[in-house]
N, C-alpha and C. Protein backbone atom coordinates (compact mmCIF):
# COMPACT_ATOMS: atom_id res chain seq x y z
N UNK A 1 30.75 12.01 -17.77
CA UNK A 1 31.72 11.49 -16.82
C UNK A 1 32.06 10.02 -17.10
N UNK A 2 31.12 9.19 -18.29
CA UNK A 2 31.38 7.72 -18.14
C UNK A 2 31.08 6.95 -17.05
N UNK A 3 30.50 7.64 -16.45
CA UNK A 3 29.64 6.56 -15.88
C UNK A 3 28.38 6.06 -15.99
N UNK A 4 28.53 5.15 -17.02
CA UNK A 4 27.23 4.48 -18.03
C UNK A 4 26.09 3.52 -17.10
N UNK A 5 26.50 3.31 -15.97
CA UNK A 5 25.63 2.62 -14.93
C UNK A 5 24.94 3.75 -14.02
N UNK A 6 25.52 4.92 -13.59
CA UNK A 6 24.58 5.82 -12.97
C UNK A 6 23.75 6.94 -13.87
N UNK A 7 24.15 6.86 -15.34
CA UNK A 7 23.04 7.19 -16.15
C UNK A 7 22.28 6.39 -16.53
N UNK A 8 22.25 5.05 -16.52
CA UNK A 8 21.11 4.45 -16.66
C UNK A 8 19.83 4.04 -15.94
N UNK A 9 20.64 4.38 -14.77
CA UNK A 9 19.96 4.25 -13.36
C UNK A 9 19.15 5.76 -13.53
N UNK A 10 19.10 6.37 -13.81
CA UNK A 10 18.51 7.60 -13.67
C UNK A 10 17.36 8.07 -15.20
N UNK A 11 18.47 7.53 -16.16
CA UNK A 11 17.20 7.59 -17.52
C UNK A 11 16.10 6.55 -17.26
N UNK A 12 16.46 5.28 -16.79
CA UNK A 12 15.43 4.24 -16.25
C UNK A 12 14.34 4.66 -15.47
N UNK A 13 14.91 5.44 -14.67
CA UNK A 13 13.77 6.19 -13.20
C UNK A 13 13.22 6.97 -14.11
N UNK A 14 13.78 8.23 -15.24
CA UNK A 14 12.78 8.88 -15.81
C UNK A 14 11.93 8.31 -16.40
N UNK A 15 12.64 7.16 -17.59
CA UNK A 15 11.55 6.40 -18.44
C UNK A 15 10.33 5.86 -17.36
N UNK A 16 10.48 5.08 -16.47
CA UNK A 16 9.52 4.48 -15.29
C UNK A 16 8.36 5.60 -14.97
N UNK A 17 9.01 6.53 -14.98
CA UNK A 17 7.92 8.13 -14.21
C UNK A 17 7.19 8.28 -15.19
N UNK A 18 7.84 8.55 -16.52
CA UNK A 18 6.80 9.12 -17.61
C UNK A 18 5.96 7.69 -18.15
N UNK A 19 6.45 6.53 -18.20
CA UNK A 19 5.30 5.70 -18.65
C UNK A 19 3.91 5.18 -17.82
N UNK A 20 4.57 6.29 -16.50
CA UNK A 20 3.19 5.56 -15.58
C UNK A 20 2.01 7.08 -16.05
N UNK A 21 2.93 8.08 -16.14
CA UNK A 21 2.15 9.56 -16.58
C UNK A 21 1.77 9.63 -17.90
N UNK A 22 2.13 9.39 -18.49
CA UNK A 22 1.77 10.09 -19.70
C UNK A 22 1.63 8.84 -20.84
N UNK A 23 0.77 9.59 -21.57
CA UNK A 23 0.58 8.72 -22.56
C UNK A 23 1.64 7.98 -23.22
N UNK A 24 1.46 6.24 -24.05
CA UNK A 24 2.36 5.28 -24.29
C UNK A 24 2.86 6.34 -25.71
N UNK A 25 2.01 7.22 -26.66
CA UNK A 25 2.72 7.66 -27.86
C UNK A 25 3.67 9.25 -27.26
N UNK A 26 3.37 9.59 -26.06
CA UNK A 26 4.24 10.92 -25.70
C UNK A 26 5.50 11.32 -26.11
N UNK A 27 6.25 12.44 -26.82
CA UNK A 27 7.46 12.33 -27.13
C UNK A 27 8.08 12.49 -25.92
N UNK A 28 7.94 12.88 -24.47
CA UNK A 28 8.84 12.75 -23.37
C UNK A 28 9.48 11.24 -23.26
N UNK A 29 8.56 10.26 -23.56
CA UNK A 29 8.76 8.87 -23.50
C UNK A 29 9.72 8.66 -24.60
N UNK A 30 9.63 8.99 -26.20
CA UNK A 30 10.92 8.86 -27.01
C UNK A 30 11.95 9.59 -26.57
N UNK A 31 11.87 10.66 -25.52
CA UNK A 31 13.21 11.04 -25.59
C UNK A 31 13.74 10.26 -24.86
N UNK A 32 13.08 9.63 -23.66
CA UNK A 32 13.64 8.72 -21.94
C UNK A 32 14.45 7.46 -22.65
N UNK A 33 13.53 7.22 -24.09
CA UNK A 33 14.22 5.63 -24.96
C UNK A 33 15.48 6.12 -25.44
N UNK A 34 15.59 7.50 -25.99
CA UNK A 34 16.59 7.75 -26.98
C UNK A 34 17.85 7.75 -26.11
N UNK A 35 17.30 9.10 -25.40
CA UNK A 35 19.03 8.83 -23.78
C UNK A 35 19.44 7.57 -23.43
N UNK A 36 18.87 6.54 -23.28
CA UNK A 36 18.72 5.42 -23.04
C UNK A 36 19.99 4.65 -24.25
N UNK A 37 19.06 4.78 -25.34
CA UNK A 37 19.75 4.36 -26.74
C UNK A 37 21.49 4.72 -26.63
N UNK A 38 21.44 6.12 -26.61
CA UNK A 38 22.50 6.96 -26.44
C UNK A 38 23.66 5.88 -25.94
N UNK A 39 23.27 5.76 -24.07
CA UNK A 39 24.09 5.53 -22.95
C UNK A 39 24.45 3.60 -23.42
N UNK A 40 23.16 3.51 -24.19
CA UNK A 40 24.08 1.78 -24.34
C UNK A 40 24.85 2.09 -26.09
N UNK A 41 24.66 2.88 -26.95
CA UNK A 41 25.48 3.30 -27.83
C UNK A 41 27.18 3.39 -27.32
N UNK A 42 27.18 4.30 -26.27
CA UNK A 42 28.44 4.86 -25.96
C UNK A 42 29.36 3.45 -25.27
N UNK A 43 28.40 2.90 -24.73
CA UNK A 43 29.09 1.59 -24.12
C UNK A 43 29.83 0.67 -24.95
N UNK A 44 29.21 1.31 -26.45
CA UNK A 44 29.38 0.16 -27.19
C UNK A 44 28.33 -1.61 -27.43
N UNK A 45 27.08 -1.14 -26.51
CA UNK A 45 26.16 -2.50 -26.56
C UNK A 45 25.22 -1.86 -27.83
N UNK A 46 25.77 -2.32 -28.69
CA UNK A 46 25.03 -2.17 -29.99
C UNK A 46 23.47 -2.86 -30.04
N UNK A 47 23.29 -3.92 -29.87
CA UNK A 47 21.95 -4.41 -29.71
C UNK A 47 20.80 -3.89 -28.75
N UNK A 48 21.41 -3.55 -28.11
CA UNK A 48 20.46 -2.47 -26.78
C UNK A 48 20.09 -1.39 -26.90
N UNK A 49 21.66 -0.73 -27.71
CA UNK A 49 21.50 0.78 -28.20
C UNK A 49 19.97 0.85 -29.45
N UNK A 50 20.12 -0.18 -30.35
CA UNK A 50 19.21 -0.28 -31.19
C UNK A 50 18.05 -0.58 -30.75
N UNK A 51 17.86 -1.24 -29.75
CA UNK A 51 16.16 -1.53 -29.20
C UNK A 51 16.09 -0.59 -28.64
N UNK A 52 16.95 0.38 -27.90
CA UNK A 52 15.95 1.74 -27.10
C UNK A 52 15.62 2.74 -28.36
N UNK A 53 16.73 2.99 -29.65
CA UNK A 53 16.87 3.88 -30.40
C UNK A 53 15.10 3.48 -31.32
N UNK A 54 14.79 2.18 -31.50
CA UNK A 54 13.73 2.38 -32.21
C UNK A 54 12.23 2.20 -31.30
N UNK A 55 12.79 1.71 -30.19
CA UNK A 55 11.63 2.10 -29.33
C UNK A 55 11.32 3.60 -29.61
N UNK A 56 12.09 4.36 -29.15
CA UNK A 56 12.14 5.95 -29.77
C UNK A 56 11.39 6.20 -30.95
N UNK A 57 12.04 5.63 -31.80
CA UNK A 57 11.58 5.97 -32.91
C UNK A 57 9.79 5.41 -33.23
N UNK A 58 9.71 4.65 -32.59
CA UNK A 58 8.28 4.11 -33.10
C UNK A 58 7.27 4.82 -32.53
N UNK A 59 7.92 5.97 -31.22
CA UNK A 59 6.78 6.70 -30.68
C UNK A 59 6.81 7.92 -31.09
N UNK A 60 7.84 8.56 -31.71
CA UNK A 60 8.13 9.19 -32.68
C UNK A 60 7.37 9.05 -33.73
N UNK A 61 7.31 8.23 -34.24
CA UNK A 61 6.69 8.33 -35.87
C UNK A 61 5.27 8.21 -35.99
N UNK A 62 4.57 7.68 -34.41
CA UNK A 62 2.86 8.07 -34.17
C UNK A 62 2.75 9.02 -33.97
N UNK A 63 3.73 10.10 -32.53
CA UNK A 63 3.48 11.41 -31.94
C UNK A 63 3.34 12.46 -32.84
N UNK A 64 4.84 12.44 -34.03
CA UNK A 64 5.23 13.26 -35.09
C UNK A 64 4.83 13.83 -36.17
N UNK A 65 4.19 14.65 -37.13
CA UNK A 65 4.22 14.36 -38.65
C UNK A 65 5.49 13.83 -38.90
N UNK A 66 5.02 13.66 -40.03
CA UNK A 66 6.26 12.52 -41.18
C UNK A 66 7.86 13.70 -40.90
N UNK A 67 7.27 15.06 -40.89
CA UNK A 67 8.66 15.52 -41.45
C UNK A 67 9.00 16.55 -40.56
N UNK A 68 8.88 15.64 -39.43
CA UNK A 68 9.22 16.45 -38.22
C UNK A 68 11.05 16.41 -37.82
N UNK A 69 11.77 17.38 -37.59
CA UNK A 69 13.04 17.32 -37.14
C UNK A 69 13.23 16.03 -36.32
N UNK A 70 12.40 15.78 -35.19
CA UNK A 70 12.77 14.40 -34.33
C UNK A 70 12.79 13.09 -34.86
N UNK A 71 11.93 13.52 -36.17
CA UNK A 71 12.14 11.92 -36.58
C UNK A 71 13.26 11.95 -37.33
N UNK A 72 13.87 12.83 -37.87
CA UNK A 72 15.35 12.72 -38.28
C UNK A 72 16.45 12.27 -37.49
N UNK A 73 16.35 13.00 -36.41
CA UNK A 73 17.33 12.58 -34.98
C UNK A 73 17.22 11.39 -34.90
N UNK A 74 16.12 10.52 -34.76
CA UNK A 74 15.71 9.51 -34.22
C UNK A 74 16.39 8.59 -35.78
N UNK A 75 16.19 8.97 -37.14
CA UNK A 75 16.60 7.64 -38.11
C UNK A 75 18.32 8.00 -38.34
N UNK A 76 18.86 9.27 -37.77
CA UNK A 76 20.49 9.63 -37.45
C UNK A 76 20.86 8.93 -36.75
N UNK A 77 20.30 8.32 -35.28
CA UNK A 77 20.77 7.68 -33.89
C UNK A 77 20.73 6.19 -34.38
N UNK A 78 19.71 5.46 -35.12
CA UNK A 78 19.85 4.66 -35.90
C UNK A 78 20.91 4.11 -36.55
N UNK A 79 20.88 5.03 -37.43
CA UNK A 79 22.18 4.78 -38.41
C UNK A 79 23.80 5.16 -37.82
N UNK A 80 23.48 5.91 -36.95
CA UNK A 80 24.83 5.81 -36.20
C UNK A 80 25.29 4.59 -35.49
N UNK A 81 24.24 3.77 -35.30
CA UNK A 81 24.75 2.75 -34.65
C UNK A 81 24.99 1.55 -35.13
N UNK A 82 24.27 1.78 -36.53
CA UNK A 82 24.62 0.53 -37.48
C UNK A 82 26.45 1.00 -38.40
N UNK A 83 26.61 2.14 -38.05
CA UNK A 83 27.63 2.94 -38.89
C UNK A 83 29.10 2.37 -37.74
N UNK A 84 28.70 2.23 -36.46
CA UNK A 84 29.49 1.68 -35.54
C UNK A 84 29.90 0.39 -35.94
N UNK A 85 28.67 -0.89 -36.10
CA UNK A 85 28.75 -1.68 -35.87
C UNK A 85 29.38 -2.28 -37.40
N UNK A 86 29.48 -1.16 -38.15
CA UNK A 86 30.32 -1.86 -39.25
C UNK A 86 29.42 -1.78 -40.83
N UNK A 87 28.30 -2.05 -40.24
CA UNK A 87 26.65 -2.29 -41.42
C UNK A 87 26.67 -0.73 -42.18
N UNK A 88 27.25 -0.72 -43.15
CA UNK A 88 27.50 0.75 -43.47
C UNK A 88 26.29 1.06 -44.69
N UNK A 89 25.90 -0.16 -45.21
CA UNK A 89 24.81 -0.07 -46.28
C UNK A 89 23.45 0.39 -45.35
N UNK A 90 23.46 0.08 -44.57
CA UNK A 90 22.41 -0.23 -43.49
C UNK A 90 22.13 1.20 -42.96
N UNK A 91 23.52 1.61 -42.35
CA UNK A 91 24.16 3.08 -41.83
C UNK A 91 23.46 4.07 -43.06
N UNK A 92 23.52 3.84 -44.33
CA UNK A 92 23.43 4.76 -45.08
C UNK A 92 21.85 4.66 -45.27
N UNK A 93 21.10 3.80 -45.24
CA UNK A 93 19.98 3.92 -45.38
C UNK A 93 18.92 4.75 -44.12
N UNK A 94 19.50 4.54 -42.95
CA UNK A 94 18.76 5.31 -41.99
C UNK A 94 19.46 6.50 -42.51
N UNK A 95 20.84 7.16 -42.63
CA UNK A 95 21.23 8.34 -42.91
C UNK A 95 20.72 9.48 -43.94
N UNK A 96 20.08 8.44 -44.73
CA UNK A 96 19.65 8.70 -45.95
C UNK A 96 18.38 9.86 -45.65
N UNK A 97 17.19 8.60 -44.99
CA UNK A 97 16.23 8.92 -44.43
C UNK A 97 15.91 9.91 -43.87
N UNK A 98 17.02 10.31 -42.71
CA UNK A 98 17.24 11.66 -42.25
C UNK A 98 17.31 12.61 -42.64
N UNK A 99 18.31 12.57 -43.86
CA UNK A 99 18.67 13.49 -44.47
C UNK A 99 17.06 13.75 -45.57
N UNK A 100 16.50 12.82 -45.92
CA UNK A 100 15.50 13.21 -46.64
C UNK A 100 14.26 14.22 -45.61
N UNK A 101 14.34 13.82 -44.69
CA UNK A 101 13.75 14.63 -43.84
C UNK A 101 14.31 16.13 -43.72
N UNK A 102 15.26 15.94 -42.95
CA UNK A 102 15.65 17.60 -42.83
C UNK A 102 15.92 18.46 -44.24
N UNK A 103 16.43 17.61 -45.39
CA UNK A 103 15.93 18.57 -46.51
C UNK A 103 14.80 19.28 -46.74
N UNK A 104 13.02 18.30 -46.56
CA UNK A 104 12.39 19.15 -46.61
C UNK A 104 11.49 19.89 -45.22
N UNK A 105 12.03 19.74 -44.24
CA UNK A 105 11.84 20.47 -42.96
C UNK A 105 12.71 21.65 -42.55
N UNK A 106 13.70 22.06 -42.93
CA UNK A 106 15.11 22.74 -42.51
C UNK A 106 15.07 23.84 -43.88
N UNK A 107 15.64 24.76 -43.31
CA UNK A 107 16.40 25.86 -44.23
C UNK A 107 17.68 25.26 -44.72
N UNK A 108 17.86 25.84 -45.94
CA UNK A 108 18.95 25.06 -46.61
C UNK A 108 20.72 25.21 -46.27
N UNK A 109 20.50 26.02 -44.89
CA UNK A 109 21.67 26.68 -44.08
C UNK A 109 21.94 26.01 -43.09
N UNK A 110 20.52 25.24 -42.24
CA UNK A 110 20.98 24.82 -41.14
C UNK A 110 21.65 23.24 -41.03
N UNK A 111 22.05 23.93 -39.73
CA UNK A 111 23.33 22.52 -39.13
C UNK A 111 22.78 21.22 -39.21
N UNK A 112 21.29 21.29 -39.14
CA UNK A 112 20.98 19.66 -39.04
C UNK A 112 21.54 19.06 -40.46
N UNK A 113 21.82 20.05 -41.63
CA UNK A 113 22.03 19.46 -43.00
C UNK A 113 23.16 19.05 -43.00
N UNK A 114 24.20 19.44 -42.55
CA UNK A 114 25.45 19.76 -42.53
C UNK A 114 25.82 17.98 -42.07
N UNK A 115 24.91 18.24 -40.64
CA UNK A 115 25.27 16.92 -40.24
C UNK A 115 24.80 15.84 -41.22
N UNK A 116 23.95 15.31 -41.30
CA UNK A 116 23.42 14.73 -42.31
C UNK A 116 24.54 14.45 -43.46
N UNK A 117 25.06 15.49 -43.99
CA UNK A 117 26.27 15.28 -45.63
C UNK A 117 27.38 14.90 -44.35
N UNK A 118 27.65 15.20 -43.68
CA UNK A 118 29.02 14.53 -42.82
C UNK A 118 28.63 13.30 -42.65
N UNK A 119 27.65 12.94 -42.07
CA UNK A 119 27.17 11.22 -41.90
C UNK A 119 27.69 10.53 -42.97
N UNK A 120 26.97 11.21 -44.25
CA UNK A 120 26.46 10.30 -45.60
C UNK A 120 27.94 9.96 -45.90
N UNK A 121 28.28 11.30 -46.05
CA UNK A 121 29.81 11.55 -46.51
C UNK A 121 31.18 10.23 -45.81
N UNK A 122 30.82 10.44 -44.40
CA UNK A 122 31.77 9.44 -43.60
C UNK A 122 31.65 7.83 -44.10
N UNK A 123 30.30 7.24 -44.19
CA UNK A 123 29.72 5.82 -44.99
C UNK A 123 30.72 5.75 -45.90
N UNK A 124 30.30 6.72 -47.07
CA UNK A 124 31.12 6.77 -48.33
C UNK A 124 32.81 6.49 -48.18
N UNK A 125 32.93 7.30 -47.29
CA UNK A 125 34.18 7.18 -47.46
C UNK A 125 34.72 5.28 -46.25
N UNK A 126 34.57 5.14 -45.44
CA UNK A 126 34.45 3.81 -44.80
C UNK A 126 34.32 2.47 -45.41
N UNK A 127 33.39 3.11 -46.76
CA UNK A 127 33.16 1.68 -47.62
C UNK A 127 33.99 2.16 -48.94
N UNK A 128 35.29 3.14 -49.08
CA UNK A 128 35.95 3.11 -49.82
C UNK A 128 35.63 4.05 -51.03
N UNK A 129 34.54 4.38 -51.13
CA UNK A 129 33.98 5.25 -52.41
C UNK A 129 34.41 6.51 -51.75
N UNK A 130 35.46 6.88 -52.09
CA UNK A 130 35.99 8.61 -52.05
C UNK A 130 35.35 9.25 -52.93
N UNK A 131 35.10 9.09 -53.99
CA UNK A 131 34.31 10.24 -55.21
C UNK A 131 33.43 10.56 -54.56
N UNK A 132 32.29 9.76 -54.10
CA UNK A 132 31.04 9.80 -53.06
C UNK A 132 31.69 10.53 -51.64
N UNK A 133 32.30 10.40 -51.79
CA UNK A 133 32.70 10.76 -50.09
C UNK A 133 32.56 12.08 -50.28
């Protein structure tokens, strides 16, 4: 609906609930950061979006094995936001990451890949390299 102040008000109340419950490495807690990440992404507050997105990610990458699907999501949400903010070398390196993940976690069919070559693919083409694109 765009209304980026009464979702924050409400991912806040979740994040608040689960850090008094549950353990500081819990993935309920990366997801409360990531929505979070998300809702200041969409706003466009790039610096905010990035401190909830790797808050996420850092409880992610204790909770997780290495080559778990979430930690892909989590270095995608990343790089999407450096891919916003213009940092496309930057963009491609979390994209990268991801994609190195769901290569060897994923069947070589599924959508998480797909996304992943659309990411990489979009960089490429943004910073002008069509062959790459």
């Amino acid at each position: 609906m765009g209304d980026y102040s009464k979702a924050l008000e409400f991912y806040e109340k979740s994040r608040q609930m689960r850090e008094k419950t549950l353990p500081s490495n819990h993935p309920n807690l990366a997801t409360s950061c990531n929505n979070i990440g998300g809702v200041y992404a969409d706003m466009g507050d790039y610096s905010k979006a990035l401190e909830f997105y790797e808050k996420s990610h850092k409880i992610y990458d204790k909770a997780m094995p290495s080559n778990h699907p979430d930690l892909a999501i989590s270095y995608n949400n990343i790089g999407g936001v450096y891919a916003d903010m213009g940092d496309y070398l930057k963009a491609l390196e979390f994209y990268e990451k991801s994609y190195q993940i769901r290569e060897k976690a994923l069947p070589p069919n599924h959508p998480g890949l797909a996304i992943s070559y659309d990411n990489i693919g979009k960089v490429y083409d943004n910073m002008g390299d069509y062959s790459k694109a």
